[in-house]
N, C-alpha and C. Protein backbone atom coordinates (compact mmCIF):
# COMPACT_ATOMS: atom_id res chain seq x y z
N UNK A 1 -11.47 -6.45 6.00
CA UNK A 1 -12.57 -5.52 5.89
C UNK A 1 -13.31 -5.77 4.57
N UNK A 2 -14.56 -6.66 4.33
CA UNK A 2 -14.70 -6.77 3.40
C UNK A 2 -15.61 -5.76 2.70
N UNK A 3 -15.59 -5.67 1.12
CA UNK A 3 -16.57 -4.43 0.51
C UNK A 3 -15.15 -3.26 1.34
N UNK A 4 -14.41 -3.08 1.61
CA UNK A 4 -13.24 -1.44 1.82
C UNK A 4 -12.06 -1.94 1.23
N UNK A 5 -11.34 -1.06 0.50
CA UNK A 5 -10.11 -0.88 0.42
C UNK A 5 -8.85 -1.30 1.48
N UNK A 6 -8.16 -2.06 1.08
CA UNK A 6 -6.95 -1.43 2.38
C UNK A 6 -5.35 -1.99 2.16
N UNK A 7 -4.47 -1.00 2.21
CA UNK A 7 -3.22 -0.66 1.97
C UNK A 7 -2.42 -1.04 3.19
N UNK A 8 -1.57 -1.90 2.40
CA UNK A 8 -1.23 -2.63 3.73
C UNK A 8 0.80 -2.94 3.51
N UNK A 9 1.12 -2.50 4.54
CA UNK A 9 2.67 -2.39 4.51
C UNK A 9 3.33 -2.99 5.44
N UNK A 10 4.57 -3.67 4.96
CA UNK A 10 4.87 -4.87 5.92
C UNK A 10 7.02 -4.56 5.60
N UNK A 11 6.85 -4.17 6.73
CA UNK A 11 8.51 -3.53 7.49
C UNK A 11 9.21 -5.22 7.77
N UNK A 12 9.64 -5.89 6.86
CA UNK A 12 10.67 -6.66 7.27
C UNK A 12 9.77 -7.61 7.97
N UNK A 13 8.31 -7.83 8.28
CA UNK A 13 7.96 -8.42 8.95
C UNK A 13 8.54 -8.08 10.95
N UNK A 14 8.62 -6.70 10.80
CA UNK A 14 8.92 -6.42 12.12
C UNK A 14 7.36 -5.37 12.68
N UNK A 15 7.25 -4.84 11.52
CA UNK A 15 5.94 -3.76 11.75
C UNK A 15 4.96 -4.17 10.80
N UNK A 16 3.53 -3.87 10.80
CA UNK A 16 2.75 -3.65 9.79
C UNK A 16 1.87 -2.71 10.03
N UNK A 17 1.87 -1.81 8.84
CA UNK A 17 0.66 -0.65 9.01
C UNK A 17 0.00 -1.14 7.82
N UNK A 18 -1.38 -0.57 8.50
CA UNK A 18 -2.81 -0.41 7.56
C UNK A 18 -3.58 0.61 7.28
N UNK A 19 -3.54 0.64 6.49
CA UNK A 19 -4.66 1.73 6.16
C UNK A 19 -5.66 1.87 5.52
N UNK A 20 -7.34 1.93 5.62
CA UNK A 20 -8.45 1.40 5.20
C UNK A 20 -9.31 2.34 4.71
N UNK A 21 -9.90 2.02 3.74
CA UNK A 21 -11.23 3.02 3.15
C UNK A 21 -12.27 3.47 4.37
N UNK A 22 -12.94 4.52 4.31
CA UNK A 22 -13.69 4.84 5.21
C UNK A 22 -15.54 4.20 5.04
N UNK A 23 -14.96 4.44 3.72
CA UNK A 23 -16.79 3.74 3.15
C UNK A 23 -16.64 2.59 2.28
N UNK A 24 -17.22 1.50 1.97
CA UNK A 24 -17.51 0.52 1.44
C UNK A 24 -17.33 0.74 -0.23
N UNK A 25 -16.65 0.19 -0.85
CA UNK A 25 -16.82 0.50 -2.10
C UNK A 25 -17.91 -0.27 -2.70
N UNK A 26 -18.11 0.71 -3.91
CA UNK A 26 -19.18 0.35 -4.40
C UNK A 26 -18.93 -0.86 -6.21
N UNK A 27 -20.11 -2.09 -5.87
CA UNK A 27 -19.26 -2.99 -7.14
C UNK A 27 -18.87 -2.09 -8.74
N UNK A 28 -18.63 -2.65 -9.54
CA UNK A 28 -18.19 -1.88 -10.45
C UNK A 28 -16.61 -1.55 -10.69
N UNK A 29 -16.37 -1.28 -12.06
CA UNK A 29 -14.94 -0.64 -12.36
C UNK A 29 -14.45 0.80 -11.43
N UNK A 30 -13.64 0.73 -10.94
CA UNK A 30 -13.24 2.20 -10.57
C UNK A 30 -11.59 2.35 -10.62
N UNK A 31 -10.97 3.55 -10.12
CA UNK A 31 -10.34 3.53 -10.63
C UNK A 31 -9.11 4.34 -8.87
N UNK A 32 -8.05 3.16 -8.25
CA UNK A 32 -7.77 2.68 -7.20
C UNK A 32 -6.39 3.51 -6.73
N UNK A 33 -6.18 4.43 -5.86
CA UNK A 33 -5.06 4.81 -6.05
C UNK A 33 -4.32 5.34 -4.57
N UNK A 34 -3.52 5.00 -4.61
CA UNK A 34 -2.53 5.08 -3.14
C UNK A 34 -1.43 6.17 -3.24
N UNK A 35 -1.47 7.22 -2.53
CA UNK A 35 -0.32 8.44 -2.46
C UNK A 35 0.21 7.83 -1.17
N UNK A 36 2.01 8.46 -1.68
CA UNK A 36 2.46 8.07 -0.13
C UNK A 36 3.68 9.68 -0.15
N UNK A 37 2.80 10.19 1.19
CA UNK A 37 4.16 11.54 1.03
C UNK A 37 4.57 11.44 2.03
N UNK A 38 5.93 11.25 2.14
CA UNK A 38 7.70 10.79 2.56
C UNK A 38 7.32 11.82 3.72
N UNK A 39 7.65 11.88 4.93
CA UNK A 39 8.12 13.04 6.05
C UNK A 39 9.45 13.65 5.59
N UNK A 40 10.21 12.51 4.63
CA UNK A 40 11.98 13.07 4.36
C UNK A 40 12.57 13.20 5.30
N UNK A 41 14.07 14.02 5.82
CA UNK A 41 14.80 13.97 6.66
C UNK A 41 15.60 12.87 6.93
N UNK A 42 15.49 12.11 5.64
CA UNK A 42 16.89 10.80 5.82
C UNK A 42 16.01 9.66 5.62
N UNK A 43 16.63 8.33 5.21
CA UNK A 43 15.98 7.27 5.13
C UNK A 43 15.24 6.87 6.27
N UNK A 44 14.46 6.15 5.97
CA UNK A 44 13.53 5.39 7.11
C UNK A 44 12.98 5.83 7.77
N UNK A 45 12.33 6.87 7.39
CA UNK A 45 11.19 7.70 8.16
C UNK A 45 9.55 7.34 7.86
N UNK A 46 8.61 7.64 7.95
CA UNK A 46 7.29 7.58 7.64
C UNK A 46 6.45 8.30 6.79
N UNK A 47 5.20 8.35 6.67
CA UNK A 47 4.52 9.38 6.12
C UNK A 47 3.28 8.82 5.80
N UNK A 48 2.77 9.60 5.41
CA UNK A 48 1.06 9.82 5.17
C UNK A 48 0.68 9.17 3.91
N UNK A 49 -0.04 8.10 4.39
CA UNK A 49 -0.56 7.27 2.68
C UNK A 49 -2.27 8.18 2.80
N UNK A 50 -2.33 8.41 1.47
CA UNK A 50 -3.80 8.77 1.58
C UNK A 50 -4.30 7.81 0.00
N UNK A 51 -5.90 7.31 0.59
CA UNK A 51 -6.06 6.27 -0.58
C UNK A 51 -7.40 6.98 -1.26
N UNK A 52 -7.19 6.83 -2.33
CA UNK A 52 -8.49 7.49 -3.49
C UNK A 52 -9.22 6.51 -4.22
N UNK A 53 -10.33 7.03 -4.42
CA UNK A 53 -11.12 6.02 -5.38
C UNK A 53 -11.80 7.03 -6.40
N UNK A 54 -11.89 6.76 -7.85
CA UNK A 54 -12.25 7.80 -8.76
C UNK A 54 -12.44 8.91 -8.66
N UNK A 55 -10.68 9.26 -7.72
CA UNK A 55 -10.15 10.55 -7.39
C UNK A 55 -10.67 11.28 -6.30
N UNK A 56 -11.26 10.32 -5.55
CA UNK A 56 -11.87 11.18 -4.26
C UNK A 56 -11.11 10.65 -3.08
N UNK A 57 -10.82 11.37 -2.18
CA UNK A 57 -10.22 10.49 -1.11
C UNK A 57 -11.46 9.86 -0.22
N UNK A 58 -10.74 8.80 -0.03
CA UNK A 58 -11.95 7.71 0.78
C UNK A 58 -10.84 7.03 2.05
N UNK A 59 -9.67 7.49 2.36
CA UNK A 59 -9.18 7.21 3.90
C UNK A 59 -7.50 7.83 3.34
N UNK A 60 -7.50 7.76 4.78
CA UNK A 60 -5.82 8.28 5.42
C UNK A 60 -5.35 7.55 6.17
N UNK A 61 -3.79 7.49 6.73
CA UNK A 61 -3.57 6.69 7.37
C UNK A 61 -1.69 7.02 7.81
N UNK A 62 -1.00 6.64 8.65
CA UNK A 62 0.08 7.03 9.16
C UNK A 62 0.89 5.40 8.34
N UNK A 63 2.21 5.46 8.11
CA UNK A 63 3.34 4.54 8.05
C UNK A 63 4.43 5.46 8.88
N UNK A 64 4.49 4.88 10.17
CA UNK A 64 5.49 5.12 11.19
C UNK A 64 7.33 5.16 10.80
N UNK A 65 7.66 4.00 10.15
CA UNK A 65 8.48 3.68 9.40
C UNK A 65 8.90 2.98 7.82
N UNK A 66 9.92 3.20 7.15
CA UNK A 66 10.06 2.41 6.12
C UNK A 66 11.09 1.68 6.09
N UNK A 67 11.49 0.95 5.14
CA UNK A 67 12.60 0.35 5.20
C UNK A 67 13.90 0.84 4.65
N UNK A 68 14.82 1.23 5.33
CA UNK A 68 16.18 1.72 5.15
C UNK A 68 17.27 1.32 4.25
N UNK A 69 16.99 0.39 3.79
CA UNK A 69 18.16 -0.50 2.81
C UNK A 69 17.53 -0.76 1.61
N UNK A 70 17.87 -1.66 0.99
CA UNK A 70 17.40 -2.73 0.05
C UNK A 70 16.92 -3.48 -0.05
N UNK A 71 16.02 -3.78 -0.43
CA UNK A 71 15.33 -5.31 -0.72
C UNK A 71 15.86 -6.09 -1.65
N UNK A 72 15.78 -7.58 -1.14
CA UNK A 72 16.78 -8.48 -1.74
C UNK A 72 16.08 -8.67 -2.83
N UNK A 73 16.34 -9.63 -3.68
CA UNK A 73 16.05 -9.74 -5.10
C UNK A 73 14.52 -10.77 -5.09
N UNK A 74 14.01 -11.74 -3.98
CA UNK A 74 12.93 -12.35 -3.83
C UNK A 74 11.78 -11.64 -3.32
N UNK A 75 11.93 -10.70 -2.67
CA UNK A 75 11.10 -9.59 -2.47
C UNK A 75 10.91 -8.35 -3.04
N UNK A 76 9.61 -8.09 -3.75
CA UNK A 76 8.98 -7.43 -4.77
C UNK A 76 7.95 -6.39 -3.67
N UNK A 77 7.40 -5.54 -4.69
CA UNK A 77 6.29 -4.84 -4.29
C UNK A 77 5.29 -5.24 -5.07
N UNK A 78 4.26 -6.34 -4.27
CA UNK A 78 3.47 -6.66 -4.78
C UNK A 78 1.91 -5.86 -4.76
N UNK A 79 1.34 -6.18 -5.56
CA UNK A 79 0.18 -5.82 -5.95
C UNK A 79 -0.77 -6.63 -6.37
N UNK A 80 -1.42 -7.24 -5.51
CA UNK A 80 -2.79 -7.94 -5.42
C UNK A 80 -2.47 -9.58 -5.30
N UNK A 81 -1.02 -10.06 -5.00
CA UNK A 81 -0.67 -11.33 -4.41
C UNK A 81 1.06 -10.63 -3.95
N UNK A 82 1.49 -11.73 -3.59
CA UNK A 82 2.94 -12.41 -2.58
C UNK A 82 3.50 -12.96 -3.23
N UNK A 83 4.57 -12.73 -4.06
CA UNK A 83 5.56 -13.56 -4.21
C UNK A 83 6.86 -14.00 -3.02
N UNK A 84 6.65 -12.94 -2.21
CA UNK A 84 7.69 -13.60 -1.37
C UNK A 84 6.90 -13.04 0.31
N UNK A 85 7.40 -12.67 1.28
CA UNK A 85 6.89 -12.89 2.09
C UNK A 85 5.85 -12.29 2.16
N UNK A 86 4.67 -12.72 3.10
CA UNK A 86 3.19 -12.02 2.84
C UNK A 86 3.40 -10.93 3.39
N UNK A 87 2.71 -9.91 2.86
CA UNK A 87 2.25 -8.52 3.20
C UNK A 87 1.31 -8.58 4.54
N UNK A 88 0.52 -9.26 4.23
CA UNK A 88 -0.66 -9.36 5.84
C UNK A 88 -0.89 -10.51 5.51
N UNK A 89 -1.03 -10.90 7.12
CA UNK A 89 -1.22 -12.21 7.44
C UNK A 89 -2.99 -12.19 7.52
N UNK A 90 -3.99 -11.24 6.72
CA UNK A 90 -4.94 -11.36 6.76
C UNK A 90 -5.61 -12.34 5.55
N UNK A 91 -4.71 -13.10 4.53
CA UNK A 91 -4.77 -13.53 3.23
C UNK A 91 -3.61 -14.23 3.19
N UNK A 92 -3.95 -15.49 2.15
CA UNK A 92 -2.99 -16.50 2.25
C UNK A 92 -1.90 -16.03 1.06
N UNK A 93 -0.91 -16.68 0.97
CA UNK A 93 0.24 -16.27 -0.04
C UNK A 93 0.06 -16.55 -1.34
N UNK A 94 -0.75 -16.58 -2.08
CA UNK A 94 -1.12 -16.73 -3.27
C UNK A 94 -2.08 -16.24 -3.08
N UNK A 95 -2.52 -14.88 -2.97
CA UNK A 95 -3.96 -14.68 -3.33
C UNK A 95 -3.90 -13.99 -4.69
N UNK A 96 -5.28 -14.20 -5.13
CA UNK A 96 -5.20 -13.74 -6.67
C UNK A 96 -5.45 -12.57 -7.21
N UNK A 97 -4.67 -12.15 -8.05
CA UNK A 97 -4.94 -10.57 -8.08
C UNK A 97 -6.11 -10.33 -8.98
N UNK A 98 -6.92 -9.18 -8.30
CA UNK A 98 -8.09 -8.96 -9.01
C UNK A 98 -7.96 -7.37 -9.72
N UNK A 99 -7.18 -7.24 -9.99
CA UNK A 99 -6.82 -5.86 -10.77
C UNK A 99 -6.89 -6.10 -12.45
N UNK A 100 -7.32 -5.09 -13.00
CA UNK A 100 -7.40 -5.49 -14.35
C UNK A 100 -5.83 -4.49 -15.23
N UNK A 101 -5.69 -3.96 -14.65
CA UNK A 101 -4.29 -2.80 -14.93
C UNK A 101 -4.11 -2.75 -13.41
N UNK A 102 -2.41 -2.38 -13.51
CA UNK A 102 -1.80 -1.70 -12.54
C UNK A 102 -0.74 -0.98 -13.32
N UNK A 103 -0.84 0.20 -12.44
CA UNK A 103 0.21 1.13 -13.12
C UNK A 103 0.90 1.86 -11.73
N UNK A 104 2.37 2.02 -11.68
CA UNK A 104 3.08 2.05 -10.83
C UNK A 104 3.94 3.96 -11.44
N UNK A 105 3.35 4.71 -10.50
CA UNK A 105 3.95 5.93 -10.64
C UNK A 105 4.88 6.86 -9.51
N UNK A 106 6.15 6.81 -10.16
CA UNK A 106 7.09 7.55 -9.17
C UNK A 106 7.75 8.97 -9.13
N UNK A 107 7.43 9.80 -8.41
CA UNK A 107 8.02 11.30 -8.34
C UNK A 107 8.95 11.41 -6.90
N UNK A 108 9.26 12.29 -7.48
CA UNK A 108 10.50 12.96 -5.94
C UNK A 108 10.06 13.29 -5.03
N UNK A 109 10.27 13.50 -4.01
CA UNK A 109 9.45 14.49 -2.58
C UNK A 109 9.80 15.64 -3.09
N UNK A 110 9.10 16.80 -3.27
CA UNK A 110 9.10 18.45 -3.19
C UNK A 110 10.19 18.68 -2.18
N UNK A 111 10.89 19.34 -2.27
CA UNK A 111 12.38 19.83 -1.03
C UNK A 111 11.84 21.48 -1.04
């Protein structure tokens, strides 16, 4: 989707969900951000990514499942390339990251 956002999750290479901006971003610095809230009720469940752009939401989107275990030590959570297997097969395995910061923030699910 070029000129949109899109968040893209890759289950073991058994599933992939996407989830895409609704409007075109606009060029310029902004500032890029992905919520993901858990359904809970035990590992490997799904939930609702919603994606923001200088704090506005600009799309939603379902992850059906996650992954239940561990990830081995060659597989990372990448951000803006692949070190190990590709995320989407929409981009080759080295693509280059165009982020100028990334910052990686983690909280609990609310119980």
């Amino acid at each position: 989707m070029p000129g949109r956002g899109v968040r893209s999750y890759n289950l073991v290479g058994v599933q992939r969900s996407y989830v895409g901006t609704e409007v075109e971003l606009p060029a310029g610095t902004h500032q890029a951000r992905m919520e993901f809230a858990y359904d809970g009720g035990g590992i490997g469940k799904g939930g609702t990514v919603t994606l923001l752009v200088d704090g506005e939401e600009v799309g939603e989107g379902r992850v059906e499942r996650t992954h239940r275990f561990l990830f081995s030590m060659d597989e990372t959570a990448d951000i803006g390339s692949d070190a190990g297997a590709p995320v989407s097969e929409d981009y080759g395995r080295h693509r280059p990251p165009h982020l100028r910061r990334r910052t990686v923030q983690l909280a609990m699910a609310k119980q």
